[in-house]
Protein backbone atom coordinates (compact mmCIF):
# COMPACT_ATOMS: atom_id res chain seq x y z
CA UNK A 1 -36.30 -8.64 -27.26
CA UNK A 2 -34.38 -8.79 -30.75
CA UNK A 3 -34.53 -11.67 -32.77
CA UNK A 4 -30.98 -12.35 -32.25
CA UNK A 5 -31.63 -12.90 -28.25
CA UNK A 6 -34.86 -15.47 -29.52
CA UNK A 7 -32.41 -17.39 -31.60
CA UNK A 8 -29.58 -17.60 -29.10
CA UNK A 9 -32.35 -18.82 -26.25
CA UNK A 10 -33.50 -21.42 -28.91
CA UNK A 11 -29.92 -22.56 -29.46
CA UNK A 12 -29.04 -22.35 -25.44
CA UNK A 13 -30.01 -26.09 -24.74
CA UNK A 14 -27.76 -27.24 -27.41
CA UNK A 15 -25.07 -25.06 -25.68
CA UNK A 16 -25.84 -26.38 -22.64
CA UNK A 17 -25.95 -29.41 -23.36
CA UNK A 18 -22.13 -29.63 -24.81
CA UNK A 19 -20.70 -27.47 -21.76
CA UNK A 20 -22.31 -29.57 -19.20
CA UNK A 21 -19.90 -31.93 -18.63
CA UNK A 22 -17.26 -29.89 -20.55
CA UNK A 23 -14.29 -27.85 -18.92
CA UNK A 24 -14.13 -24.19 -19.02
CA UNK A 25 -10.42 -24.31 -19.36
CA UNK A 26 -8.66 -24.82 -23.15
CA UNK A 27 -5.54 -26.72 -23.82
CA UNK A 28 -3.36 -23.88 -22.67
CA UNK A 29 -4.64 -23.52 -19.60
CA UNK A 30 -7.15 -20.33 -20.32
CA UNK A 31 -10.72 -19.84 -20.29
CA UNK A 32 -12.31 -21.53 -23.65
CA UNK A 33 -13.52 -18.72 -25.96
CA UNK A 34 -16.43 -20.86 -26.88
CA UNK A 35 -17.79 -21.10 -23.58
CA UNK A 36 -16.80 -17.42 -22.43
CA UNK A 37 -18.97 -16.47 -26.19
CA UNK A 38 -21.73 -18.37 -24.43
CA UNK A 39 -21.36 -16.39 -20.84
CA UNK A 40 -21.49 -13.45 -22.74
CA UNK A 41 -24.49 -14.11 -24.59
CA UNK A 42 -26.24 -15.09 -21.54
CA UNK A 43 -25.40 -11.91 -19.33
CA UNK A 44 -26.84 -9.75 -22.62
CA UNK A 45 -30.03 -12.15 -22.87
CA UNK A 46 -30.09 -12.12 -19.10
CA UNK A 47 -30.67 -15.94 -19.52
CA UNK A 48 -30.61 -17.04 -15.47
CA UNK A 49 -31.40 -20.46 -16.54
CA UNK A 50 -27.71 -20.88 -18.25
CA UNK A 51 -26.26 -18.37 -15.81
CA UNK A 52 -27.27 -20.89 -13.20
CA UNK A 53 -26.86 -24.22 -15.18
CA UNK A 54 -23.32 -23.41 -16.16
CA UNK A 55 -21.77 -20.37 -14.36
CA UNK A 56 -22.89 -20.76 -11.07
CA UNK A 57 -21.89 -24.12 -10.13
CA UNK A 58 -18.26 -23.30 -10.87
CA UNK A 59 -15.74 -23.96 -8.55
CA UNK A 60 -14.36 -20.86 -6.64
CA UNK A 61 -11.20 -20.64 -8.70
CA UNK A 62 -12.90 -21.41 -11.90
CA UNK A 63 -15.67 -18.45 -11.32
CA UNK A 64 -12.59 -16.33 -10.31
CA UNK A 65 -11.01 -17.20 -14.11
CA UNK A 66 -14.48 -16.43 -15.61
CA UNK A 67 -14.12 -12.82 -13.79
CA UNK A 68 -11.05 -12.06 -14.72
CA UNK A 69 -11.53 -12.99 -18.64
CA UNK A 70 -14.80 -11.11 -19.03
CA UNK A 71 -15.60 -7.11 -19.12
CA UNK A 72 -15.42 -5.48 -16.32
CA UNK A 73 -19.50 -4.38 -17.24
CA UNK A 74 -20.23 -8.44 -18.02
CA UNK A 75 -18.35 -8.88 -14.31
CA UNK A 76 -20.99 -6.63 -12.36
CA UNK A 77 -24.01 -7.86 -14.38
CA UNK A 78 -23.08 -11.75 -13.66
CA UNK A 79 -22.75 -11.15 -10.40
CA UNK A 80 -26.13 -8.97 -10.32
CA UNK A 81 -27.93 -11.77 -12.04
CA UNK A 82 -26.62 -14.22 -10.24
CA UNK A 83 -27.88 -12.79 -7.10
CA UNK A 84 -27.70 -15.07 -4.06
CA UNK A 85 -26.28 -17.74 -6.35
CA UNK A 86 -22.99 -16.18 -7.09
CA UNK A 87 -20.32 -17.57 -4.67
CA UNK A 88 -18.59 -14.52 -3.00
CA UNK A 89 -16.01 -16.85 -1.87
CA UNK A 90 -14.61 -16.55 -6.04
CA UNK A 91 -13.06 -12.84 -5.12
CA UNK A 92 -10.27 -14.41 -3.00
CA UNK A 93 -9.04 -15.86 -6.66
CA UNK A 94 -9.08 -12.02 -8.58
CA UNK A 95 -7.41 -9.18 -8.23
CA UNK A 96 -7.91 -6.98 -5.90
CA UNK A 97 -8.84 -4.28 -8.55
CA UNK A 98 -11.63 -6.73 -9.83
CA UNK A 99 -12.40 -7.72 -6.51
CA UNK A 100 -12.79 -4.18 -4.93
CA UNK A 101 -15.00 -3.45 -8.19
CA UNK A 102 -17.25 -6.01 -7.71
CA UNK A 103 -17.62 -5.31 -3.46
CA UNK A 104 -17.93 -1.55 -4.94
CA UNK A 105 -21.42 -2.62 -6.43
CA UNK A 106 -22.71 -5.03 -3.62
CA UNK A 107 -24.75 -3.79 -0.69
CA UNK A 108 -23.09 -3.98 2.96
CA UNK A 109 -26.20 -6.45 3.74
CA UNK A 110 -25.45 -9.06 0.92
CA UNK A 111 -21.44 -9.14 1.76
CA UNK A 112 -22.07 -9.52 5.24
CA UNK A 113 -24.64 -12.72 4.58
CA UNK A 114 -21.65 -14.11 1.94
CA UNK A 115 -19.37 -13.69 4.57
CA UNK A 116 -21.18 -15.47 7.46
CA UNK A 117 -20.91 -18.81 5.12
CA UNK A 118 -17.89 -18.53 4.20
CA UNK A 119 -13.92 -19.69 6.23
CA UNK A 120 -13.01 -16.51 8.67
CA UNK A 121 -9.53 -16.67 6.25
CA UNK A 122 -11.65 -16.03 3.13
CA UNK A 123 -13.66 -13.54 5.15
CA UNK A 124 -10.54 -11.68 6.12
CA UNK A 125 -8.95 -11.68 2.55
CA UNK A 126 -12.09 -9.81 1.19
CA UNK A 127 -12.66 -7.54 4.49
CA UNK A 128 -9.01 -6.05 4.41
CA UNK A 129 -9.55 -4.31 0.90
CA UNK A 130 -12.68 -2.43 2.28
CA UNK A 131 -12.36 1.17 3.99
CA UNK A 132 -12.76 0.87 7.70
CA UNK A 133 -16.38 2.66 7.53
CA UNK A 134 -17.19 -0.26 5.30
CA UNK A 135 -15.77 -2.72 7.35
CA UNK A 136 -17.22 -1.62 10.54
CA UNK A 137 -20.74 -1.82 9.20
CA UNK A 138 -19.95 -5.31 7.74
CA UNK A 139 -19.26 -6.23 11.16
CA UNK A 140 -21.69 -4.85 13.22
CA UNK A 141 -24.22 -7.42 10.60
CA UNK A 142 -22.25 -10.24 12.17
CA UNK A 143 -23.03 -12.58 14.49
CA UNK A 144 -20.98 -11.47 17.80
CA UNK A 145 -18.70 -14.31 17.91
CA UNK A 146 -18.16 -14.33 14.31
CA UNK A 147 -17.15 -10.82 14.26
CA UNK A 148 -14.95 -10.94 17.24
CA UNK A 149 -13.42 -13.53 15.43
CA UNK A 150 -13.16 -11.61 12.42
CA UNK A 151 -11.92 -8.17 14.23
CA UNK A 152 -8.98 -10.71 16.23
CA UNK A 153 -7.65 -11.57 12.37
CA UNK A 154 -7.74 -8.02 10.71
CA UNK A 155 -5.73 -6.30 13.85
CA UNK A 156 -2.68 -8.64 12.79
CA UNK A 157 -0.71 -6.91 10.22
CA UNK A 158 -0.81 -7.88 6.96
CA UNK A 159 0.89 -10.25 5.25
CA UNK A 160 1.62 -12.40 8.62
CA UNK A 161 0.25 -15.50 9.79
CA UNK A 162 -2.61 -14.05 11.78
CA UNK A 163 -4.28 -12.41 8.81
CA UNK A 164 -3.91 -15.78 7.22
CA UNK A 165 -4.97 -18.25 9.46
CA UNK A 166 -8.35 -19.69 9.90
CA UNK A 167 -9.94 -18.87 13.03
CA UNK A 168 -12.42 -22.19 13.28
CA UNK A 169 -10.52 -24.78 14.81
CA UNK A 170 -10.91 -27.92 16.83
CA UNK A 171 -9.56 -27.80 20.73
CA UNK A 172 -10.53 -30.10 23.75
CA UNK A 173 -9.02 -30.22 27.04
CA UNK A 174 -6.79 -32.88 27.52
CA UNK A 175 -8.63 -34.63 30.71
CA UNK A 176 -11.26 -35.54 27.88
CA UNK A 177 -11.76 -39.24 26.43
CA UNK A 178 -11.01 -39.94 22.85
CA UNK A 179 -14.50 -41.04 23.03
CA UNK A 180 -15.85 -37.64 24.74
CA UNK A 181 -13.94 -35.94 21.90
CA UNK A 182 -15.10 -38.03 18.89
CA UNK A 183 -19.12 -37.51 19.98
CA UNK A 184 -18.25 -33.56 19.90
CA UNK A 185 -17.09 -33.68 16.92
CA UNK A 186 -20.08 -34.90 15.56
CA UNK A 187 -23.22 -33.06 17.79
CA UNK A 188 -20.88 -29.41 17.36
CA UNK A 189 -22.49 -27.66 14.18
CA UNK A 190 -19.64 -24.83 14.74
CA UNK A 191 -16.98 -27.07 13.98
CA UNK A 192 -14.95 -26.07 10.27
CA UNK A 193 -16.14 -28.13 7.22
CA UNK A 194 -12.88 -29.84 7.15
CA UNK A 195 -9.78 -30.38 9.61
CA UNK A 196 -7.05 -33.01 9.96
CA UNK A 197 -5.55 -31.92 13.36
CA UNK A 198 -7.44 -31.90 16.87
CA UNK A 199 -5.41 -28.77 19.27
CA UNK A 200 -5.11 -29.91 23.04
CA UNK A 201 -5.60 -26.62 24.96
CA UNK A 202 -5.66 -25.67 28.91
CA UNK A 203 -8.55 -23.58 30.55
CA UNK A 204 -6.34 -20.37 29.66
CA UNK A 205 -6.93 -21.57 25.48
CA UNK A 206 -2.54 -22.38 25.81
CA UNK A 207 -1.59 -24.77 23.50
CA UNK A 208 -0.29 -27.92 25.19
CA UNK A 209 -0.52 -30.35 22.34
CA UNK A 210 -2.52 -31.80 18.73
CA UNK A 211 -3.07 -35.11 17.61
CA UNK A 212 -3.78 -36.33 13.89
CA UNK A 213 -7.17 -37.36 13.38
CA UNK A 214 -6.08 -40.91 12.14
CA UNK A 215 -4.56 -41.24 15.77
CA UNK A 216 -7.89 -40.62 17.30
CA UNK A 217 -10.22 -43.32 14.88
CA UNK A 218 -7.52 -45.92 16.30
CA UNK A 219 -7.34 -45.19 19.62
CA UNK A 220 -10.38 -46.61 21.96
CA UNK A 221 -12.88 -44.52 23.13
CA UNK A 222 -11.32 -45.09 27.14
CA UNK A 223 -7.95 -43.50 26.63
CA UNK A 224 -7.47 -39.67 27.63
CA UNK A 225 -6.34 -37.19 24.98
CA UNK A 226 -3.15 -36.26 27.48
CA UNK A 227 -1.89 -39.81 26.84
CA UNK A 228 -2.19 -39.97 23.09
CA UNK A 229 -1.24 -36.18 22.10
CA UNK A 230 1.99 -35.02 20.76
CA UNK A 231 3.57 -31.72 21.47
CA UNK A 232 2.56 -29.42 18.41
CA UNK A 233 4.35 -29.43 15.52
CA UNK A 234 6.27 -25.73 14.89
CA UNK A 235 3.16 -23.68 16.13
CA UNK A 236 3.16 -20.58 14.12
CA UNK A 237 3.81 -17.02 15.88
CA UNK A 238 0.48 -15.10 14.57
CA UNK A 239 3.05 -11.59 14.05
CA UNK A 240 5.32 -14.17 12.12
CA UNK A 241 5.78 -12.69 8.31
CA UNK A 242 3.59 -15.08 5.93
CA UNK A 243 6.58 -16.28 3.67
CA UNK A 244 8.77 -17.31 6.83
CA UNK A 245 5.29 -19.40 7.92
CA UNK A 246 5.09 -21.11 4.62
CA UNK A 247 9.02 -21.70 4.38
CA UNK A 248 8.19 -24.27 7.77
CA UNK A 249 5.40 -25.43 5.68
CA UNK A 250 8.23 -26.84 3.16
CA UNK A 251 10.74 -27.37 5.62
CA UNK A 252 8.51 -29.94 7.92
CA UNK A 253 5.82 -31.18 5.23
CA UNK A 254 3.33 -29.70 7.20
CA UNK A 255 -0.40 -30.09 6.38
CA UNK A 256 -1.23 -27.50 8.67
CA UNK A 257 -0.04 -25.69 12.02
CA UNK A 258 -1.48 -23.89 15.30
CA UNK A 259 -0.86 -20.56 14.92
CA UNK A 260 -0.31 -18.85 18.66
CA UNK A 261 -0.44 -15.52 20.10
CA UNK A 262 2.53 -13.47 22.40
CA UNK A 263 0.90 -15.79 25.23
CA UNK A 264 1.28 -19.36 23.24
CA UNK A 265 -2.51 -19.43 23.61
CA UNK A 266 -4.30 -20.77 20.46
CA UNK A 267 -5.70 -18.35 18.28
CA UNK A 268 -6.11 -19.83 14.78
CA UNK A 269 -4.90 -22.85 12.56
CA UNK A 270 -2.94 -22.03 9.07
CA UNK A 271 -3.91 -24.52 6.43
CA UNK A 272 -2.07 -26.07 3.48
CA UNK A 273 -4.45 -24.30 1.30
CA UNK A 274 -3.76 -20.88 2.23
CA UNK A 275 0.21 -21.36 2.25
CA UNK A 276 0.24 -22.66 -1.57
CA UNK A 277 -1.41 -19.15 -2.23
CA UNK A 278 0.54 -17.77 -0.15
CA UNK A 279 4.18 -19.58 -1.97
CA UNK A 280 2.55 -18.11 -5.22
CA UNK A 281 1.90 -14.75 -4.29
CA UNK A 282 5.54 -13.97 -3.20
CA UNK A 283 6.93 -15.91 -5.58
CA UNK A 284 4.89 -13.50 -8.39
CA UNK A 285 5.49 -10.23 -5.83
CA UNK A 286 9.80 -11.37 -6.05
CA UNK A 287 9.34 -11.65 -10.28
CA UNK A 288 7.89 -8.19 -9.86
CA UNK A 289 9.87 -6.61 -8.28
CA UNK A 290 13.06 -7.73 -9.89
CA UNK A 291 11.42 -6.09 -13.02
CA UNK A 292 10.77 -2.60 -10.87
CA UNK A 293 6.19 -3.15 -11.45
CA UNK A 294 5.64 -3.04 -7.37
CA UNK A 295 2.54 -5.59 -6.74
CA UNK A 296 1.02 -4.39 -10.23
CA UNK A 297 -1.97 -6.20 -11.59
CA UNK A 298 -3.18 -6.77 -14.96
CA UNK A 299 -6.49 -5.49 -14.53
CA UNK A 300 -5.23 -2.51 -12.88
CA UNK A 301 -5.67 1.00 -15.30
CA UNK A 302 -3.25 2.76 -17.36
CA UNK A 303 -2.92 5.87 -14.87
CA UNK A 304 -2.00 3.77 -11.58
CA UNK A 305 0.31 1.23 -13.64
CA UNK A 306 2.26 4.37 -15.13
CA UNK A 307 2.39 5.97 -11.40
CA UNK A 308 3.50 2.39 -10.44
CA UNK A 309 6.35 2.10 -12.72
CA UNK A 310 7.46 6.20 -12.77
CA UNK A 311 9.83 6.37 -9.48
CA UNK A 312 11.83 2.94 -10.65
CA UNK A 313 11.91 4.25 -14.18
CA UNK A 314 13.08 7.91 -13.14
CA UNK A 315 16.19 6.21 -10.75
CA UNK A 316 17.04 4.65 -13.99
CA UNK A 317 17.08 7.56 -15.88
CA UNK A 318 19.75 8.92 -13.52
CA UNK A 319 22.07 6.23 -13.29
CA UNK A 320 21.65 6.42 -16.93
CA UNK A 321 23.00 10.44 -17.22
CA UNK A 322 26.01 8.34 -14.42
CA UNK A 323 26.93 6.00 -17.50
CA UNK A 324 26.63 8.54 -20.12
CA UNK A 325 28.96 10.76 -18.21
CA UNK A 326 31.64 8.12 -18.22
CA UNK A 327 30.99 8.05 -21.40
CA UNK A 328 31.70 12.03 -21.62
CA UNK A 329 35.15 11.20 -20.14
CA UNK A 330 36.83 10.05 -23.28
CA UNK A 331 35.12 12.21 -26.06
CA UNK A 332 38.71 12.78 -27.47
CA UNK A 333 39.40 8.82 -27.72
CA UNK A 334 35.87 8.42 -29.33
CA UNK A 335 36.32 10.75 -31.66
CA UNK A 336 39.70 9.67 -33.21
CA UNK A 337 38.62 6.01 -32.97
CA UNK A 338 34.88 5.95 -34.01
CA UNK A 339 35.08 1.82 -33.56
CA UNK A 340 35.25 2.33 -30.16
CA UNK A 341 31.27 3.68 -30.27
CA UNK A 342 30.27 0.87 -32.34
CA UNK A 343 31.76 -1.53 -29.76
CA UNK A 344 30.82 -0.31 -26.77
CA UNK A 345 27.20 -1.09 -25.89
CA UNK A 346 28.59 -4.99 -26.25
CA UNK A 347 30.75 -4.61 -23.66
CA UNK A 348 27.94 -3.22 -21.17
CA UNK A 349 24.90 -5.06 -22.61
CA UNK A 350 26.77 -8.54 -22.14
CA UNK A 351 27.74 -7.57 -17.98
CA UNK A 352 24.11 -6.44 -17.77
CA UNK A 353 23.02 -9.73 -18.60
CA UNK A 354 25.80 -11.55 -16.41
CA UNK A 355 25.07 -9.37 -13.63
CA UNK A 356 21.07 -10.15 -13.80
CA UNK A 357 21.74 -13.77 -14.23
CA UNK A 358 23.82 -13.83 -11.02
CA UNK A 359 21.23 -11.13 -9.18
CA UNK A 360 18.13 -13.16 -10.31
CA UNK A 361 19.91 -16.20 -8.64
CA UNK A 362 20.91 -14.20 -5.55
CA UNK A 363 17.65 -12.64 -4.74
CA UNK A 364 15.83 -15.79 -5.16
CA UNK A 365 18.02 -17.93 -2.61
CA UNK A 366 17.60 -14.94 -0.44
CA UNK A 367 13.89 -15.09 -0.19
CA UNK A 368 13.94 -19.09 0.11
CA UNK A 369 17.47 -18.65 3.23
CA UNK A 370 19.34 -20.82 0.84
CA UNK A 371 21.82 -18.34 0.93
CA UNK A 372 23.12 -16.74 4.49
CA UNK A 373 25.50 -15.80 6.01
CA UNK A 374 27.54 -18.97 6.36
CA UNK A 375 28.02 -20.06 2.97
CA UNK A 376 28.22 -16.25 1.18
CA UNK A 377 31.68 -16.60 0.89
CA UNK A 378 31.64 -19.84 -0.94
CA UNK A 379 29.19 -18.81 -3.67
CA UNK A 380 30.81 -14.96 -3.76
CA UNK A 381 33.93 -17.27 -4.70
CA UNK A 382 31.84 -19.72 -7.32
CA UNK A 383 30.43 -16.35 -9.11
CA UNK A 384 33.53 -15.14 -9.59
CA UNK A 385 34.72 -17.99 -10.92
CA UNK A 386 31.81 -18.06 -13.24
CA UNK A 387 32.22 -14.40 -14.43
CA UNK A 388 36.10 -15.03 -14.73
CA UNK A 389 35.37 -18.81 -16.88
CA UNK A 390 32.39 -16.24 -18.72
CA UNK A 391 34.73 -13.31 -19.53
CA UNK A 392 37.56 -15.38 -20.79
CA UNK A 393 35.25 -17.33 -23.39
CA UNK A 394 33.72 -14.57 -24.81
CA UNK A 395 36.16 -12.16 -24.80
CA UNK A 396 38.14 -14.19 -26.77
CA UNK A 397 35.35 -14.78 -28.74
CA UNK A 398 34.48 -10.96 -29.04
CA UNK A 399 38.69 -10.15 -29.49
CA UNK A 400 38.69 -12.48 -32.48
CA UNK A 401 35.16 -10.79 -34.67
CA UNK A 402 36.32 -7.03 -33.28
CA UNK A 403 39.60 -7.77 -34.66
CA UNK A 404 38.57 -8.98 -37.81
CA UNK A 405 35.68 -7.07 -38.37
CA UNK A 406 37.85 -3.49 -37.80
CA UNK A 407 41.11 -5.11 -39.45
CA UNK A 408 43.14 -3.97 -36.15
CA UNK A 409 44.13 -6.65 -33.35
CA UNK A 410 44.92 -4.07 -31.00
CA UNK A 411 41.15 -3.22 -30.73
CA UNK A 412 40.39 -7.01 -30.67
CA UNK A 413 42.66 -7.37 -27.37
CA UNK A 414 41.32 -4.09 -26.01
CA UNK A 415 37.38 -5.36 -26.26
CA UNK A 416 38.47 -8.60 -24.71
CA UNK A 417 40.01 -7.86 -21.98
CA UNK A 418 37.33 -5.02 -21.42
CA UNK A 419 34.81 -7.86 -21.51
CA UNK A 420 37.01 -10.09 -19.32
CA UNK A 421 36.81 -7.12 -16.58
CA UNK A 422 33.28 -6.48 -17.22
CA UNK A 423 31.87 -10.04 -16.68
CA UNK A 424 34.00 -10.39 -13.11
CA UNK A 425 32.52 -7.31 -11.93
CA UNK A 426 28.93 -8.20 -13.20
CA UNK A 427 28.81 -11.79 -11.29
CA UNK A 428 30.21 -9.94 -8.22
CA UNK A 429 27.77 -7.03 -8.36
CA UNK A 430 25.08 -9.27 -8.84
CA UNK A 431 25.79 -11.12 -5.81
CA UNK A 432 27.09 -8.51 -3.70
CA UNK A 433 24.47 -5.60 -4.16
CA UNK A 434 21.93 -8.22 -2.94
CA UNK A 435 23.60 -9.11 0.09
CA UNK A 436 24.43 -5.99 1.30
CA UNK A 437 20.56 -4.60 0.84
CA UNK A 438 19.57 -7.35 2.51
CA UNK A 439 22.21 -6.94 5.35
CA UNK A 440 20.91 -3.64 5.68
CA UNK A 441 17.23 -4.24 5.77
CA UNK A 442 16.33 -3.39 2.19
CA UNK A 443 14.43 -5.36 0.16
CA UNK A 444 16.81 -6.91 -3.07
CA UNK A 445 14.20 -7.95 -5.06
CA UNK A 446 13.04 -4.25 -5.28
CA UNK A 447 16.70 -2.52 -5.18
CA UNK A 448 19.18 -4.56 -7.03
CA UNK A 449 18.35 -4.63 -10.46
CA UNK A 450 18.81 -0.56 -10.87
CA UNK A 451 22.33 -1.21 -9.00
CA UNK A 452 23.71 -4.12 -10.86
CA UNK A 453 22.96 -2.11 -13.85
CA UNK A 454 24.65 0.56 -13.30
CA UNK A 455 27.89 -1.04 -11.92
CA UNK A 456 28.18 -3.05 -15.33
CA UNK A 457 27.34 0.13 -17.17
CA UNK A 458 29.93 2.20 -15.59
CA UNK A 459 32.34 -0.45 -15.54
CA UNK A 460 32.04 -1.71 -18.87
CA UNK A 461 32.86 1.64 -20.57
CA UNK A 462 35.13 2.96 -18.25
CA UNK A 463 37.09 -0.61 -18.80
CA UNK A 464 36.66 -0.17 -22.25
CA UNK A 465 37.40 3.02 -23.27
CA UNK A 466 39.83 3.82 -20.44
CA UNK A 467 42.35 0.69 -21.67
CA UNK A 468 41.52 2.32 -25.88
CA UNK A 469 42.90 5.76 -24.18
CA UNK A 470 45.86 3.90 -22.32
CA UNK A 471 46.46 1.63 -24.91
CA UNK A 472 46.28 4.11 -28.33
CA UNK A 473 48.08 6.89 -26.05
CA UNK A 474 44.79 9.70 -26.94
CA UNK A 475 45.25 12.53 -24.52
């Protein structure tokens, strides 16, 4: 061992010491270089004592920050070190590309022992990265309940409630006594570590009811379940899409849900938990998509970020030779009026932003069904009101500096009522486009953007130059 390693295990204590009570996370919300300086210096020095004192008593989303700040070498060696310490439970908070890495490097034997302690949801959300061969031998380590359990969850598709849901839940008939129900709660060692809901099921496992756990302390042990329950609040569909799940979540200030099968029989629970993660993800997989990145991570490497970004960026370059060829149109006019190239990109460039203001709006009420059907025609009408209101402030404001700046107040009228034309058809492209995908069973968050764009673009100059050609009588 260098000296350097014998001086930093002499100074560890004192490091210890400070972090002990410390948090890991700075003032803006990142991982404190200090402490990840320390981390590092540990994994090199192989220093278990620290690694165990102050890494491995993080909590799951703390240990998945650590992961995702640190090398992707330091990752594999903490984990190594760590051994049966390290929380497996901390890959549901990475990326799946640091995730997968790290499951890369375990053996089958250790995942399937993490797994067995852990939720069936968190089980799930690390099993469905792994290739079926891996996931069959997972399995086959599992206890038989637990991996029928298990199997039930990952033959949902993905990205709907049954993949989601947590399969340990608490059901009773509803002949039982609150008192029957209240001593299996506590002899049961099966039972999940926590739960606010009891499910009242028949002998078939169909849901007939659930009662709050604060209705059951204050209800005598004599009284029957049947008389006490309350028909289930908005059980979940297990095929129903994730977002639509957590959007009755928000809608009924639910703290958690039954989720049932094609048969209403109870198959699973959905937990408050899960939908937050679930409200972030899509609301990070919309942002993505509006900017054309797919579900892209940071950690992911430069040749499958450029493959992710290519087929967005290549429909781009082809609306782009559509504008250019508008542009083509009215050479002549460009030619003899050489202000008119100056001005143009202000004419598109200000609908592009219009139109992504109003699309950015669109697509987002979209996902959340604040915008339908019924009241389309109302904000169609309030957009174009905005892009008319828009277009007459700054083209006047653009008339007046293109008219002064080029000493003609011809050109000055010609830019704003370009601009006045271009902002109308920007608000109503970036409402429109979006609609219309979504009538047709495309996704807007993924389509719109290269639309809108191009709308503007092609408007904007063909507005612009066509009026210079009408206007200055070029043929």
């Amino acid at each position: 061992m260098s000296d350097t390693g014998e001086d930093h295990r002499k100074e560890a204590p004192v490091a210890a010491e400070f972090l002990e009570d410390a948090d890991i996370y700075s003032d803006d919300g990142s991982v404190r270089s200090d402490y990840l300086m320390h981390v590092g210096a540990a994994i090199a020095d192989r220093d278990l004592l620290y690694l165990r004192q102050h890494v491995a008593r993080l909590h799951a989303s703390e240990m998945g920050d650590l992961l995702e700040a640190i090398q992707a070498e330091q990752r594999r060696m903490l984990v190594s070190l760590l051994g049966d310490d390290f929380d497996l439970s901390a890959l549901t908070e990475v990326d799946e590309a640091i995730r997968l890495d790290i499951v890369e490097h375990l053996p089958n034997d250790r995942i399937a022992a993490a797994l067995g302690e852990m939720d069936s949801d968190d089980a799930v959300y690390i099993l469905e990265d792994l290739d079926a061969e891996d996931q069959e031998e997972i399995l086959a380590k599992l206890p038989f309940t637990e991996r029928v359990r298990l199997r039930r969850s990952l033959d949902y598709p993905e990205s709907t409630a049954g993949r989601r849901m947590q399969t340990e839940f608490v059901a009773v008939p509803p002949f039982w006594t609150v008192g029957q129900t209240i001593d299996y709660m506590r002899e049961d060692d099966d039972l999940p570590e926590s739960f606010t809901q009891i499910f009242v099921i028949d002998p078939t496992f169909k849901l007939l009811g659930a009662l709050d756990l604060d209705r059951v302390l204050r209800t005598k042990r004599s009284v029957k379940i049947e008389t006490i329950m309350r028909e289930t609040n908005h059980p979940v569909p297990a095929e129903m899409d994730q977002e639509e799940a957590a959007q009755l979540f928000e809608q009924y200030d639910l703290l958690s849900a039954a989720v049932v099968d094609e048969n209403n029989r109870l198959v699973g629970v959905l937990t408050i938990d899960d939908v937050v993660d679930v409200i972030q993800e899509e609301a990070e997989e919309d942002l993505m998509r509006l900017g054309g990145v797919g579900d892209e991570e940071l950690s992911d490497s430069v040749i499958s970020t450029s493959r992710s970004r290519v087929p967005w960026l290549a429909v781009n370059l082809l609306t782009a030779f559509l504008a250019a060829s508008v542009i083509g149109l009215f050479e002549a006019t460009i030619q003899q009026i050489v202000a008119l190239a100056i001005l143009m990109p202000i004419v598109a460039g200000m609908g592009g932003n219009a139109g992504s203001q109003t699309m950015t709006v669109t697509v987002r009420a979209l996902a959340t069904r604040d915008l339908d059907i019924h009241n389309a025609w109302r904000i169609v009408r309030r957009e174009a009101g905005v892009g008319l209101l828009n277009g007459l402030l700054f083209g006047l404001l653009i008339g007046i500096v293109a008219g002064a700046w080029f000493q003609d107040i011809n050109l000055g009228g010609i830019i704003a009522a370009a601009m006045l034309i271009n902002m109308i058809a920007a608000a109503l492209a970036g409402i429109m486009i979006p609609l219309l995908l979504d009538r047709y069973g495309a996704d807007p968050a993924v389509s719109s953007a290269v639309f809108v764009t191009t709308v503007t673009d092609v408007t904007g100059f063909m507005a612009f130059l066509g009026l210079a050609t009408w206007w200055f009588g070029i043929r």
